[in-house]
N, C-alpha and C. Protein backbone atom coordinates (compact mmCIF):
# COMPACT_ATOMS: atom_id res chain seq x y z
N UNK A 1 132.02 -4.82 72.41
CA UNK A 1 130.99 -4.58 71.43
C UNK A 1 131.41 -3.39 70.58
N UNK A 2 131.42 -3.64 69.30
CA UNK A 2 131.40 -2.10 68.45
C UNK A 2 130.25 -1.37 68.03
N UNK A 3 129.91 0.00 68.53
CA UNK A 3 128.98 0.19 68.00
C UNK A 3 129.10 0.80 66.38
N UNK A 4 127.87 0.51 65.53
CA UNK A 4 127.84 0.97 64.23
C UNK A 4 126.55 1.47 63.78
N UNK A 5 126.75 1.59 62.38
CA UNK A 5 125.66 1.83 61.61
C UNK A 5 124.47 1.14 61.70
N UNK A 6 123.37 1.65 61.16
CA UNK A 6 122.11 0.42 60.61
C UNK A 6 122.86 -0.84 59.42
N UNK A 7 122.96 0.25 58.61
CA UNK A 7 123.39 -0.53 57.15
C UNK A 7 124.84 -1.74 57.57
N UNK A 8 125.42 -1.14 58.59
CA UNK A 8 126.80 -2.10 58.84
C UNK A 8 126.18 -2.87 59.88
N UNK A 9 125.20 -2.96 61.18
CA UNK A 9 124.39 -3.89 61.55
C UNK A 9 123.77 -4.73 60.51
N UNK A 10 123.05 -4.34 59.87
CA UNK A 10 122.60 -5.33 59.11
C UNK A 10 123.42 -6.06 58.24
N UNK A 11 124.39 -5.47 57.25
CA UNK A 11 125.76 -6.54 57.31
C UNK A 11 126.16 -7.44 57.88
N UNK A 12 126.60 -7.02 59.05
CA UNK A 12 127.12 -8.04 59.76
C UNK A 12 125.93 -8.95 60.07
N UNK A 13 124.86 -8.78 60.10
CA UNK A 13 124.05 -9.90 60.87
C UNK A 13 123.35 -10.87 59.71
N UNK A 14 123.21 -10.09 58.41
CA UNK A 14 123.79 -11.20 57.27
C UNK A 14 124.66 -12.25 56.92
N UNK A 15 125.85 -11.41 57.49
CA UNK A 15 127.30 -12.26 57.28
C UNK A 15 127.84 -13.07 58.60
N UNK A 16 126.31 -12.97 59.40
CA UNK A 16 126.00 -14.32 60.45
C UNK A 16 126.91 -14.05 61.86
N UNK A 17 127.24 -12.60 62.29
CA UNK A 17 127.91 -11.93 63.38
C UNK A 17 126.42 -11.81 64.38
N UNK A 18 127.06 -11.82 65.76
CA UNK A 18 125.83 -11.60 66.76
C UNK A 18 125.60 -10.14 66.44
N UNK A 19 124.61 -9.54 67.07
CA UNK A 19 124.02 -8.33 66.71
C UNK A 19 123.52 -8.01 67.98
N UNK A 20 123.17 -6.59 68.38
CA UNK A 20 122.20 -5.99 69.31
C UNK A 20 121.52 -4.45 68.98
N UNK A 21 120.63 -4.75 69.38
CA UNK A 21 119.46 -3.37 68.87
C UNK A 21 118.26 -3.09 69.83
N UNK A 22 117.94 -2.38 70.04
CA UNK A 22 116.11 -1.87 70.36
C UNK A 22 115.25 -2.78 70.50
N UNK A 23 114.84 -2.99 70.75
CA UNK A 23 113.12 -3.60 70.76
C UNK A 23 112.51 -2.70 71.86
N UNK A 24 110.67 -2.65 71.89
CA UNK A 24 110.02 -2.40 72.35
C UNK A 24 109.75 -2.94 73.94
N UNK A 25 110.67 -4.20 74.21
CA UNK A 25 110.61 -4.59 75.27
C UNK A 25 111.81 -4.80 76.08
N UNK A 26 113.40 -4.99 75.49
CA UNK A 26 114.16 -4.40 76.20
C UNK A 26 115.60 -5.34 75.33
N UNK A 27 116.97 -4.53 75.19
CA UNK A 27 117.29 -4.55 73.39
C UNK A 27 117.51 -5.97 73.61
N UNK A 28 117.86 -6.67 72.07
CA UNK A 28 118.13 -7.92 71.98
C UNK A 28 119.44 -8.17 71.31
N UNK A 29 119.88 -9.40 71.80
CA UNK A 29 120.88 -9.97 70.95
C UNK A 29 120.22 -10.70 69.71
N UNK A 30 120.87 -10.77 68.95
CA UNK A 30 120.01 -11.34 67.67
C UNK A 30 121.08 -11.96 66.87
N UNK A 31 120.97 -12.99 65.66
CA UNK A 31 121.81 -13.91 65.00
C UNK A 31 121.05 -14.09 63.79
N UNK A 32 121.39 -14.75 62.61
CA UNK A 32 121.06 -16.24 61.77
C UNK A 32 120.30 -16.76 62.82
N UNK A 33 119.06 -17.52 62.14
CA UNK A 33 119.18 -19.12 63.26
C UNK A 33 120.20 -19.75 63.00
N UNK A 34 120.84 -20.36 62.09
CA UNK A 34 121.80 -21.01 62.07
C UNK A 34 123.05 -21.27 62.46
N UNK A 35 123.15 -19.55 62.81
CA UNK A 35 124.13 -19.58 64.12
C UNK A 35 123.37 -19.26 65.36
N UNK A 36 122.77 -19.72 65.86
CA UNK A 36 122.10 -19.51 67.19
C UNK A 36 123.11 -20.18 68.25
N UNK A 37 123.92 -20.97 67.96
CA UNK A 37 124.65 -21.33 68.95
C UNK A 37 125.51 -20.44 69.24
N UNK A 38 126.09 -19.42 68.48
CA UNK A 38 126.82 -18.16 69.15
C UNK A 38 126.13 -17.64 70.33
N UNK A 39 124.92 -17.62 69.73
CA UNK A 39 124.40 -16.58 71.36
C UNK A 39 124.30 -17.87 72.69
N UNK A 40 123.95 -18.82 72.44
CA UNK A 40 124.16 -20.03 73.75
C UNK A 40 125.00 -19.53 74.17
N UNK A 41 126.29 -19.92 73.51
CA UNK A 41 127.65 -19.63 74.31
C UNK A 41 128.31 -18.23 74.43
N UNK A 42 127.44 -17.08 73.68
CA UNK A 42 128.10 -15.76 74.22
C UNK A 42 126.71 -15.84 76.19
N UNK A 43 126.03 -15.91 75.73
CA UNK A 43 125.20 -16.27 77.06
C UNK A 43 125.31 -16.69 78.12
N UNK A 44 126.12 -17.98 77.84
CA UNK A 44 126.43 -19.00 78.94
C UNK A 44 124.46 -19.62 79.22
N UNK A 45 124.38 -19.43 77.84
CA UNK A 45 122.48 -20.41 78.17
C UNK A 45 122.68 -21.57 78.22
N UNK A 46 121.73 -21.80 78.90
CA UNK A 46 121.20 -23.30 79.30
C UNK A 46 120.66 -23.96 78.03
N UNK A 47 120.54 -24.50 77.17
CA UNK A 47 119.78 -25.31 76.47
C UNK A 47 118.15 -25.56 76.03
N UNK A 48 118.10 -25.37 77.68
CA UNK A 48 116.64 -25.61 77.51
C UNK A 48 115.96 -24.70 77.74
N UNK A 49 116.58 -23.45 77.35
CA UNK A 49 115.44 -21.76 77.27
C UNK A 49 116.14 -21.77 75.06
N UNK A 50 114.96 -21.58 74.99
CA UNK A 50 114.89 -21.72 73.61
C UNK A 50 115.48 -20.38 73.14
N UNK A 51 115.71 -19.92 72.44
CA UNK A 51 115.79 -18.23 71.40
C UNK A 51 114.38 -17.65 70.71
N UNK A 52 113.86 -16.78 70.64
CA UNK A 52 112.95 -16.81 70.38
C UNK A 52 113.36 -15.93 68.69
N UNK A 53 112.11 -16.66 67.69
CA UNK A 53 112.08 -15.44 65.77
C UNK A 53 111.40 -14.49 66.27
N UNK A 54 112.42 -13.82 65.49
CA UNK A 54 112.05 -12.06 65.88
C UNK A 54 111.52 -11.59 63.73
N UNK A 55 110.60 -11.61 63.59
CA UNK A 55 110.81 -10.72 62.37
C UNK A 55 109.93 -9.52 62.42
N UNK A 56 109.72 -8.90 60.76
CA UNK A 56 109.34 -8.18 60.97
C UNK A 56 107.54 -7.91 60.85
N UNK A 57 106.83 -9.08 60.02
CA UNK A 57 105.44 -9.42 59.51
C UNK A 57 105.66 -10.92 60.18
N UNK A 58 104.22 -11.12 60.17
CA UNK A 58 103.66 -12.18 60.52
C UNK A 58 104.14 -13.28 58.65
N UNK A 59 103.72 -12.55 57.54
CA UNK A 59 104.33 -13.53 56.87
C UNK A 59 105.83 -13.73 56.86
N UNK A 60 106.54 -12.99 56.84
CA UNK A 60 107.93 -12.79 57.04
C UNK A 60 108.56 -14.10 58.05
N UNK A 61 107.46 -14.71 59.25
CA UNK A 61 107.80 -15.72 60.28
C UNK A 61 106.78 -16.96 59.70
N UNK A 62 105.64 -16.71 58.68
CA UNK A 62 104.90 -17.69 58.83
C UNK A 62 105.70 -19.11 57.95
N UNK A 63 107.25 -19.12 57.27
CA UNK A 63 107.69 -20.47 56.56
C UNK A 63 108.29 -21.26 57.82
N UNK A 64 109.01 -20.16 59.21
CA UNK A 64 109.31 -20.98 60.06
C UNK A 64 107.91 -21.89 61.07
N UNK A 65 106.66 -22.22 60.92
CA UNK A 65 105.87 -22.25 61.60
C UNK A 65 104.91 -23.27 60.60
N UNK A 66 104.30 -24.42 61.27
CA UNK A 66 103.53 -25.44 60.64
C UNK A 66 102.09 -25.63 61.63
N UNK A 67 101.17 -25.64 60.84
CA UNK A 67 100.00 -26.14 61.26
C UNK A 67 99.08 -26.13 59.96
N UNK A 68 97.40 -26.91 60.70
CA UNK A 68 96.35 -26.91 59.67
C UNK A 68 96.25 -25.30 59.37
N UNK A 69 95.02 -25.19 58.06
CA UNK A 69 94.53 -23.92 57.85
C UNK A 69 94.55 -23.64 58.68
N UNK A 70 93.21 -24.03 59.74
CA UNK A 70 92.87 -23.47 60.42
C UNK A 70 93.19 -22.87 61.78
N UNK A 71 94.47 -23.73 61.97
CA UNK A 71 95.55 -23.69 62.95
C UNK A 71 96.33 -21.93 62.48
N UNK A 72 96.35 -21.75 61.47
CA UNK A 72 97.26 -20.84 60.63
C UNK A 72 96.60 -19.44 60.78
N UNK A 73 95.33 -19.64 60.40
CA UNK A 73 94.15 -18.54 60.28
C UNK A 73 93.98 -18.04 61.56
N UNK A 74 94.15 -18.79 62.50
CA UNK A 74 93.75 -17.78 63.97
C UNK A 74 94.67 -17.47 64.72
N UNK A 75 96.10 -18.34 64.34
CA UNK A 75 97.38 -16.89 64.48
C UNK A 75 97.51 -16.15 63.79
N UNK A 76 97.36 -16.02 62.75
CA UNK A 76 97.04 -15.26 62.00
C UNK A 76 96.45 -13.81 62.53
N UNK A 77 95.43 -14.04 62.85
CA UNK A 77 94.37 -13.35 63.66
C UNK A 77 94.67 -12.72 65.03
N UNK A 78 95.05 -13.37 65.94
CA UNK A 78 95.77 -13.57 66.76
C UNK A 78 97.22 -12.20 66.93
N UNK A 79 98.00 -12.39 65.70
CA UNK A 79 99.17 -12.04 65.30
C UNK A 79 98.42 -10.38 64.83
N UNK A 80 97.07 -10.70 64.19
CA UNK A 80 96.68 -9.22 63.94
C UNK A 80 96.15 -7.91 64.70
N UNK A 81 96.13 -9.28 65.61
CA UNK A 81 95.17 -8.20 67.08
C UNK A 81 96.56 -7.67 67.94
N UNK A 82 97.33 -8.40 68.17
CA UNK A 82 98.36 -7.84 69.29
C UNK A 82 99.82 -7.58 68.41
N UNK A 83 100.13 -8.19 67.35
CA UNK A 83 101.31 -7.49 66.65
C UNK A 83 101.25 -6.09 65.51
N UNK A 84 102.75 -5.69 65.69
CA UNK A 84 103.49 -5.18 66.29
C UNK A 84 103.27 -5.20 67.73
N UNK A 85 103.81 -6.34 68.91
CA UNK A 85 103.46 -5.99 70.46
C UNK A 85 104.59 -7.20 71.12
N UNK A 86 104.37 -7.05 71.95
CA UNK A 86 105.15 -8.01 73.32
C UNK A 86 104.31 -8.89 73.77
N UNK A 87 104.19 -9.97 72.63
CA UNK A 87 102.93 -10.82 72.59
C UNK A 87 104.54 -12.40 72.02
N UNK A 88 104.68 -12.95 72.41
CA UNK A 88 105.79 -14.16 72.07
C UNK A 88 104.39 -15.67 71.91
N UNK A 89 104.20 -15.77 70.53
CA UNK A 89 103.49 -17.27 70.31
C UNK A 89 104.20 -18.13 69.95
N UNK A 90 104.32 -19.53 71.10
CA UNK A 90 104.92 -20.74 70.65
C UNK A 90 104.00 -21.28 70.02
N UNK A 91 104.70 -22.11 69.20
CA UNK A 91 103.96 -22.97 67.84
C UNK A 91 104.52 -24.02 67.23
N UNK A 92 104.08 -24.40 66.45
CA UNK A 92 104.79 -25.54 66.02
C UNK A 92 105.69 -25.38 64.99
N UNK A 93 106.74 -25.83 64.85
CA UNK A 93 107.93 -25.34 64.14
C UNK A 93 108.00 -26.12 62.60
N UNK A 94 108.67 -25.47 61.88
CA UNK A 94 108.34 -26.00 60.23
C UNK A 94 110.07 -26.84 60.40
N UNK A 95 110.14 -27.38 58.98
CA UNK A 95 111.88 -27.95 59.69
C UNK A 95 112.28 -27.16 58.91
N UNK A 96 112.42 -25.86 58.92
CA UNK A 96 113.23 -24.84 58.47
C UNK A 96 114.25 -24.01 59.26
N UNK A 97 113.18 -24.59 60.57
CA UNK A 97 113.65 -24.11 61.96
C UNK A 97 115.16 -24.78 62.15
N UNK A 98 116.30 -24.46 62.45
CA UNK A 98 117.28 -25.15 62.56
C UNK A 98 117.38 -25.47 64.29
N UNK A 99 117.64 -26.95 64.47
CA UNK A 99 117.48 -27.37 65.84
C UNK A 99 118.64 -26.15 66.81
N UNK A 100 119.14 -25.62 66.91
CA UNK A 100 120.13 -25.23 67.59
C UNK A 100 119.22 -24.03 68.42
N UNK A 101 118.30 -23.45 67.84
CA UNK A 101 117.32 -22.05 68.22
C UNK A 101 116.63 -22.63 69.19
N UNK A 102 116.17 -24.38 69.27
CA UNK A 102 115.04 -24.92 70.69
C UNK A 102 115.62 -26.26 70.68
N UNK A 103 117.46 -26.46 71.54
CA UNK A 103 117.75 -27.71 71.14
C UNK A 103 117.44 -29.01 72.26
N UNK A 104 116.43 -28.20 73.10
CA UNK A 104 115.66 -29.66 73.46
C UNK A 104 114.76 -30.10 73.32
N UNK A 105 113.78 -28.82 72.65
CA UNK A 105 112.22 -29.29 71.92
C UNK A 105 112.59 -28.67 70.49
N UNK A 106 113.18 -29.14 69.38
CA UNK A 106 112.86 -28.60 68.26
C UNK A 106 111.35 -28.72 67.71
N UNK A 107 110.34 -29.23 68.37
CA UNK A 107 109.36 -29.01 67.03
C UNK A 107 108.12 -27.69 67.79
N UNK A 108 109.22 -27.42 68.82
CA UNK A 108 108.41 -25.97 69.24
C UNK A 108 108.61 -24.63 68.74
N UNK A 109 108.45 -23.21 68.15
CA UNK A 109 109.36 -22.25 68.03
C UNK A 109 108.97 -20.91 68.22
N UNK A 110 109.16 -19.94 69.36
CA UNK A 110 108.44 -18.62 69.94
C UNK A 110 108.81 -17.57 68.89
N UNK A 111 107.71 -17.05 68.42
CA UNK A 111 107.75 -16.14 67.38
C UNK A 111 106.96 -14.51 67.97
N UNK A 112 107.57 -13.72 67.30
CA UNK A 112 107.04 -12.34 67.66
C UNK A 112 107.90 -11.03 66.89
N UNK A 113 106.85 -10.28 66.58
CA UNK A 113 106.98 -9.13 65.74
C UNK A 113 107.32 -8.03 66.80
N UNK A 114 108.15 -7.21 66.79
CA UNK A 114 108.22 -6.10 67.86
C UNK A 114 107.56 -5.11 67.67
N UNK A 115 106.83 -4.11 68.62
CA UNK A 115 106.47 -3.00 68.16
C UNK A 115 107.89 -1.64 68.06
N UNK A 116 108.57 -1.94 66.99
CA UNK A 116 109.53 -1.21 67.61
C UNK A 116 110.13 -1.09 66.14
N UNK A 117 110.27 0.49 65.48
CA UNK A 117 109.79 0.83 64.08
C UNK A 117 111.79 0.40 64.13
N UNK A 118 112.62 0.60 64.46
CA UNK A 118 114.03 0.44 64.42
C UNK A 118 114.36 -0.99 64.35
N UNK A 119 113.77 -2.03 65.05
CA UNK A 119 113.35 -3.61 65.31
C UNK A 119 113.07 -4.06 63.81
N UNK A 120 112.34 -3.19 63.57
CA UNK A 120 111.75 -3.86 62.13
C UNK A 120 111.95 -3.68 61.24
N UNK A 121 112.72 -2.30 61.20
CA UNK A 121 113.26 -1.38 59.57
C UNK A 121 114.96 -3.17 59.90
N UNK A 122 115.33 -3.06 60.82
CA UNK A 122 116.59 -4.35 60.54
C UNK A 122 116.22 -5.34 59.79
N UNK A 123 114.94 -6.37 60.38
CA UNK A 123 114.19 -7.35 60.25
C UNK A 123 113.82 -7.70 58.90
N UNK A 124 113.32 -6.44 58.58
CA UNK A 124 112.98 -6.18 57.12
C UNK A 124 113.95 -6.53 55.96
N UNK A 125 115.41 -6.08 56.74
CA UNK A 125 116.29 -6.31 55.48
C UNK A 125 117.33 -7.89 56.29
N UNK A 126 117.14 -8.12 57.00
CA UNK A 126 118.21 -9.31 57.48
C UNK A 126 117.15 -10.80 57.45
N UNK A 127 115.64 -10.28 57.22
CA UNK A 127 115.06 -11.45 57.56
C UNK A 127 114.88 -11.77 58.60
N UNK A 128 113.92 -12.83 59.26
CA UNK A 128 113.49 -13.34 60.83
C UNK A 128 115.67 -13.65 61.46
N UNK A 129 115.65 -13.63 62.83
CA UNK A 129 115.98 -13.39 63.25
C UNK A 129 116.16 -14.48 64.69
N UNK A 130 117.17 -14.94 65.32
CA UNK A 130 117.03 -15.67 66.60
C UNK A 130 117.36 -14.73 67.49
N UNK A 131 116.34 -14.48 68.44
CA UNK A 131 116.60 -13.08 69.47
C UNK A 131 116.67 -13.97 71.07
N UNK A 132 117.13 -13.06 72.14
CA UNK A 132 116.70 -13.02 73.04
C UNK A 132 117.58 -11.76 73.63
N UNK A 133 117.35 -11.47 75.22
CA UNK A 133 117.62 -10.02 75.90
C UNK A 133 119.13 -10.38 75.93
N UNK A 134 119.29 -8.67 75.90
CA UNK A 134 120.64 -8.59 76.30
C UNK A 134 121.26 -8.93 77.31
N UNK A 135 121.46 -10.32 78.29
CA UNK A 135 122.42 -10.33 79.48
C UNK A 135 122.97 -11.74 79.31
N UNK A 136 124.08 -12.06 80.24
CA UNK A 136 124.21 -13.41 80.91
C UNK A 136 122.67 -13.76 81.37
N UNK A 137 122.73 -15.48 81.12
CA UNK A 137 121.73 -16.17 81.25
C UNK A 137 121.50 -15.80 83.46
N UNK A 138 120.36 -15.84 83.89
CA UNK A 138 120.03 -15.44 84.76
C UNK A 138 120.32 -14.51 85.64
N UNK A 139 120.94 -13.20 85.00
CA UNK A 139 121.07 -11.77 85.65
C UNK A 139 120.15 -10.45 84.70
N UNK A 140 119.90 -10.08 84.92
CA UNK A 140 118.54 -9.40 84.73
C UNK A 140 119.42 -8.37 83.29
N UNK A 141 118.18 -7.90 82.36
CA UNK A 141 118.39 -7.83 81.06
C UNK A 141 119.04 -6.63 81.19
N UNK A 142 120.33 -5.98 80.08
CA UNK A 142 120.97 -5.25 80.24
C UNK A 142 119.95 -3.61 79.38
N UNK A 143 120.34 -3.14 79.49
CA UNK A 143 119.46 -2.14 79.31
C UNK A 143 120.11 -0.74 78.39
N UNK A 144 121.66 -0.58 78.32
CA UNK A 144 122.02 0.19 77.65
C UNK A 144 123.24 -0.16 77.00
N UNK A 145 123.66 0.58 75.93
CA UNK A 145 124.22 0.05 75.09
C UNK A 145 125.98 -0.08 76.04
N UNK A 146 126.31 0.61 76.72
CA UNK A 146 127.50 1.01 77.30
C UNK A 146 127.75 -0.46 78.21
N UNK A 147 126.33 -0.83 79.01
CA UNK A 147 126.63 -2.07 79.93
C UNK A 147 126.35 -3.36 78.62
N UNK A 148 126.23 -2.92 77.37
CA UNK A 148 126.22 -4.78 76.48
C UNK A 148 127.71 -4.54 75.73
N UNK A 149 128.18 -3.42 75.57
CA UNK A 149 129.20 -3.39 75.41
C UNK A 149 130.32 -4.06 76.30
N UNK A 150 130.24 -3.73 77.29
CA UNK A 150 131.25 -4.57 78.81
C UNK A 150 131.07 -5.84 78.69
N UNK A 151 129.69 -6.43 78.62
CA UNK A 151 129.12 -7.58 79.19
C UNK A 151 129.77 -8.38 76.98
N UNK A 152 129.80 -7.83 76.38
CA UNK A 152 129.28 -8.95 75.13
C UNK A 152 130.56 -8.06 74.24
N UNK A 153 131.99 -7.77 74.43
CA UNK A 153 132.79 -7.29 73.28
C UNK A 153 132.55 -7.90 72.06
N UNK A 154 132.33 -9.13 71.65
CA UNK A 154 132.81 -9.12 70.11
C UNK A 154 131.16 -8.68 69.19
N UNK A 155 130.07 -8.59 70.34
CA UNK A 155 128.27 -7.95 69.52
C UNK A 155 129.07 -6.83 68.89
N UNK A 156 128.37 -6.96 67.80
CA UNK A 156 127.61 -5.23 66.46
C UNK A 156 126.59 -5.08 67.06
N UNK A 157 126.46 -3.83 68.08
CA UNK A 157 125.35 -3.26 68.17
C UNK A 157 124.88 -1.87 67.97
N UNK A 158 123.78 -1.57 67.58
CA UNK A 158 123.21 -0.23 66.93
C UNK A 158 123.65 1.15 67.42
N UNK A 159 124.38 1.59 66.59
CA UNK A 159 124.69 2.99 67.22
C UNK A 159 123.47 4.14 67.07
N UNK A 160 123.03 4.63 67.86
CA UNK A 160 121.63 5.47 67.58
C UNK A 160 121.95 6.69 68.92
N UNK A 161 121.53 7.81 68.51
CA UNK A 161 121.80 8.74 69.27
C UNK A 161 120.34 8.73 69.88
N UNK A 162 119.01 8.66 69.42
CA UNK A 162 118.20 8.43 70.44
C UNK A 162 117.15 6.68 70.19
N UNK A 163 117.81 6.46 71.27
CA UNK A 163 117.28 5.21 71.20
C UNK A 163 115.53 5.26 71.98
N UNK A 164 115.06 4.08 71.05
CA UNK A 164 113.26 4.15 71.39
C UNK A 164 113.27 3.68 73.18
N UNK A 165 111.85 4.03 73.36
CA UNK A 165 111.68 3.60 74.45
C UNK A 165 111.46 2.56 74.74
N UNK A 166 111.87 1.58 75.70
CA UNK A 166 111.69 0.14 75.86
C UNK A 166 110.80 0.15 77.22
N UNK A 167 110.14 -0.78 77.15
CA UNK A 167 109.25 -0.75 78.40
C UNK A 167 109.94 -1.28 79.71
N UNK A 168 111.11 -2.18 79.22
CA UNK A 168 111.24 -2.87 80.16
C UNK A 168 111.48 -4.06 81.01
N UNK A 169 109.99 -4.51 80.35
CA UNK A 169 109.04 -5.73 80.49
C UNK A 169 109.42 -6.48 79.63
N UNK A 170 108.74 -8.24 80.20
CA UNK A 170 109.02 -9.32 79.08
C UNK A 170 108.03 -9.16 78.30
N UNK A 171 108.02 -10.19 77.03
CA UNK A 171 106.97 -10.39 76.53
C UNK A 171 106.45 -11.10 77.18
N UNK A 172 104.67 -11.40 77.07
CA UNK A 172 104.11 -12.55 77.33
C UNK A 172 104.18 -13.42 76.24
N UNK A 173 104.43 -14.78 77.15
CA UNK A 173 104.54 -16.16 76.03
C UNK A 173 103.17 -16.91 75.97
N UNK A 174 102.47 -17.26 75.03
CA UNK A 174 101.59 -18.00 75.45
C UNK A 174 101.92 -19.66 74.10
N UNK A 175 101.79 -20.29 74.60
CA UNK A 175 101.77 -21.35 73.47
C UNK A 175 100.56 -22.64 73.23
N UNK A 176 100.69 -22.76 72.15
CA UNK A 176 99.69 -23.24 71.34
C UNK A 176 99.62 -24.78 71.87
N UNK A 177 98.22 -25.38 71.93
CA UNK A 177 98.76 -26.72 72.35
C UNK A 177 96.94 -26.67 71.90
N UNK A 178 96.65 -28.35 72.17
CA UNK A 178 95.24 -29.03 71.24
C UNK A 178 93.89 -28.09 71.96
N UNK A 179 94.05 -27.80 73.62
CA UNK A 179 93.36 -27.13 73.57
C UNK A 179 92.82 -25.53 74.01
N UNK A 180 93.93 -25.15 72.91
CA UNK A 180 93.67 -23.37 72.72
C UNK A 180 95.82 -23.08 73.29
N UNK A 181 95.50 -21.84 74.20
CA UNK A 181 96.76 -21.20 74.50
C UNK A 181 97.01 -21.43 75.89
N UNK A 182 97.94 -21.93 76.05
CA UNK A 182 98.69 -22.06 77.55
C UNK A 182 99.53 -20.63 77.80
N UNK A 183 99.41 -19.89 78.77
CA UNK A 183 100.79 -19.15 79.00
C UNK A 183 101.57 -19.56 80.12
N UNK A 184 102.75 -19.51 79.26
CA UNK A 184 103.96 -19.94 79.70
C UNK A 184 104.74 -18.60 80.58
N UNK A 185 104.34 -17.65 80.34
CA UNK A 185 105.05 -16.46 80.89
C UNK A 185 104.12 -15.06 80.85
N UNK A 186 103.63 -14.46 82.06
CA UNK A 186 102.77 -13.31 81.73
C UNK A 186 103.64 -12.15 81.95
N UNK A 187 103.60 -11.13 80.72
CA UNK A 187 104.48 -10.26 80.74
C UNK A 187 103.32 -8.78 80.39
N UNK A 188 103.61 -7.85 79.61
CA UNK A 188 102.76 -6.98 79.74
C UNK A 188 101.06 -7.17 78.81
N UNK A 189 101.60 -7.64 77.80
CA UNK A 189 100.16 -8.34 77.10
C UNK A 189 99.35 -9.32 77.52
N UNK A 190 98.39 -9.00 77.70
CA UNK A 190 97.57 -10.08 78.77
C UNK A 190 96.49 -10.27 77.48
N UNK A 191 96.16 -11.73 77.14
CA UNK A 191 95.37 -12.67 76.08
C UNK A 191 94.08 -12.47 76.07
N UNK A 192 93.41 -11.88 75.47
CA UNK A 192 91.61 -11.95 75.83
C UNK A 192 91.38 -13.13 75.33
């Protein structure tokens, strides 16, 4: 991994290089969707654990994401009460979504804003984002920049002399289905 700049992170993750940075819940690898298959195979993922959009506003994610108004209006809502947070909503995916980010359910797609002011000053300028944690697929998430360096040489990840605090923790997933929210994963945000 090399570490760099903001401005040369965000370069590179323009010019469609894997990336790693901060989040509020513990750092991420991040891409293009369109290259989302880099991170599969820097991963060694399985297929059927999706990537989750990372941006930085709720509008910023709302072209990847389809439903009625009213479907729209209470994530919306939803998105206003717990984002910026460690809140992950599956939803229904727009076909903007490129299949490679959920390539055994494309018309699903986990979206979430980080609370994490470094997360989002990127987001802001690279656009939504295909994230997930820093590790090999089923060994527990890497946590500093020195062990994603070992684990992931060819990542751009954020050089920062003090990096934010991460909790840790997953997000909670909850996803959308006809009637109301299923969770799929309880992590520190718990759904009223």
């Amino acid at each position: 991994m090399v570490l760099v700049a903001q401005a040369a992170l965000i370069e590179g993750a323009i010019a469609g290089k894997v990336v790693s940075f901060p989040t509020d819940t513990v750092p991420a690898l991040a891409v293009r969707p369109p290259q989302s298959d880099l991170i599969f195979t820097l991963k060694q993922r399985s297929p059927d654990k999706p990537l989750i959009l990372m941006g930085a506003t709720f509008e910023q994610i709302s072209p990847y994401i389809q439903g009625t108004t009213e479907e729209i209006n209470l994530w919306r809502q939803i998105a206003q009460k717990y984002w910026p947070g460690a809140l992950t909503l599956v939803l229904p995916a727009s076909e903007r979504v490129p299949r490679q980010m959920n390539p055994r359910d494309p018309t699903t797609l986990g979206v979430r804003v980080p609370d994490c002011a470094i997360a989002c000053d990127i987001l802001r300028e690279t656009g939504p984002l295909a994230t997930t944690s820093a590790n090999r697929s089923g060994e527990p998430p890497l946590e500093s920049l020195a062990a994603i360096a070992t684990a992931f040489p060819p990542v751009l990840a954020l050089e920062t002399t003090k990096p934010p605090q991460a909790s840790g923790l997953p997000s909670t997933v909850v996803k959308w289905t006809q009637r109301g929210w299923e969770v799929l994963r309880q992590g520190s945000v718990v759904l009223e």
